[in-house]
N, C-alpha and C. Protein backbone atom coordinates (compact mmCIF):
# COMPACT_ATOMS: atom_id res chain seq x y z
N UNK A 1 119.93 65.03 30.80
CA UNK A 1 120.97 64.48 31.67
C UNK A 1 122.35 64.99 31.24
N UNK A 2 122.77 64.67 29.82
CA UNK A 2 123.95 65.51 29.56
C UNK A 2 123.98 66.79 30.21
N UNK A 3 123.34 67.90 29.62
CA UNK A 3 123.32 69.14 30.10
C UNK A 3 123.46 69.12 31.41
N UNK A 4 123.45 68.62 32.09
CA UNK A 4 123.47 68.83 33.38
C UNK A 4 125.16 68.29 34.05
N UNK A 5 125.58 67.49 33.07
CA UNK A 5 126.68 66.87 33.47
C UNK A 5 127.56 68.32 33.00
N UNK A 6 127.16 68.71 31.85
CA UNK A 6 128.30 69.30 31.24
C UNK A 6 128.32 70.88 32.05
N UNK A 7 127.54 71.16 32.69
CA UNK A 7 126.79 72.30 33.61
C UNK A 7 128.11 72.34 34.56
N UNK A 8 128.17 71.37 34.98
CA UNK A 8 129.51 70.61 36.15
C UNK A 8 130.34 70.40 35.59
N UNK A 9 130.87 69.84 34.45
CA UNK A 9 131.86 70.05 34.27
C UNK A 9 132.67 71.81 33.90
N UNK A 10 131.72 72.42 32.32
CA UNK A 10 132.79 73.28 32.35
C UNK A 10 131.06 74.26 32.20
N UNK A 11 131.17 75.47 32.94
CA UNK A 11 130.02 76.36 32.86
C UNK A 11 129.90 76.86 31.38
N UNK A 12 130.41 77.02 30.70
CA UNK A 12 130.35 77.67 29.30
C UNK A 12 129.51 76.86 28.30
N UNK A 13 130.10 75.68 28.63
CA UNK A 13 129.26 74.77 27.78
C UNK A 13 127.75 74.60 27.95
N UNK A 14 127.57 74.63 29.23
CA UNK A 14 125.87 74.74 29.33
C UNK A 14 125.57 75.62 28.77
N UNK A 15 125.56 76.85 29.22
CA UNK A 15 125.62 78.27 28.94
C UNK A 15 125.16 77.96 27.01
N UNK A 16 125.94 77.50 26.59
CA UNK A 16 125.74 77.25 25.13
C UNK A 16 125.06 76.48 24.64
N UNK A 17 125.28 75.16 25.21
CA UNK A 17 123.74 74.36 24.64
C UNK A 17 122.44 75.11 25.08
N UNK A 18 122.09 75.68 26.20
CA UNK A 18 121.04 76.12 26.38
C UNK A 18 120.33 77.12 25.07
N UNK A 19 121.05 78.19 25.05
CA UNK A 19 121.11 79.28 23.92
C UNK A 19 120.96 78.15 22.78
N UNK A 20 121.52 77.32 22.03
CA UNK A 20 121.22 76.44 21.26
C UNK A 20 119.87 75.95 21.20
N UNK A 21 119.63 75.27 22.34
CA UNK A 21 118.14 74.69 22.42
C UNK A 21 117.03 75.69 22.56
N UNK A 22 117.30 76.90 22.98
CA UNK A 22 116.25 77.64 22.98
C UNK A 22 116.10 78.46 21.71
N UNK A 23 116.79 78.87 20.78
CA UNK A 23 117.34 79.03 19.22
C UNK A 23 116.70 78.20 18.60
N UNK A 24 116.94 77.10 18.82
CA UNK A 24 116.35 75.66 18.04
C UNK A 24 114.63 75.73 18.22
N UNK A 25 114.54 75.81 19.75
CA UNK A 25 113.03 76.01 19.60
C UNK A 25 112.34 77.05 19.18
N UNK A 26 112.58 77.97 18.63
CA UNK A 26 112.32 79.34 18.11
C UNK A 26 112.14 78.67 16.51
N UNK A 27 113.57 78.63 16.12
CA UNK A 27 112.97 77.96 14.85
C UNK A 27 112.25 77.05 14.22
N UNK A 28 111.99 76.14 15.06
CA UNK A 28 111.33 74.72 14.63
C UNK A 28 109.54 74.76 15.11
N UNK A 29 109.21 74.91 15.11
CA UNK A 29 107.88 74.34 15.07
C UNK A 29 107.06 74.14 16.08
N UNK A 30 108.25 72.92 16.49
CA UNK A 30 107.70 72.09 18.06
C UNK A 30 107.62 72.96 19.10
């Protein structure tokens, strides 16, 4: 739900959590 808010608010920021979360899932396990 965040992500999606922040998608709308400023584009960059999604843009970055995404790359984050998909980074994150690379490293972790899950």
């Amino acid at each position: 739900m965040e992500l999606w808010f922040t998608e709308k608010q400023t584009p960059g920021l999604g843009i970055s959590c995404k790359v984050l979360q998909t980074l994150h899932r690379e490293l972790t396990p899950f």
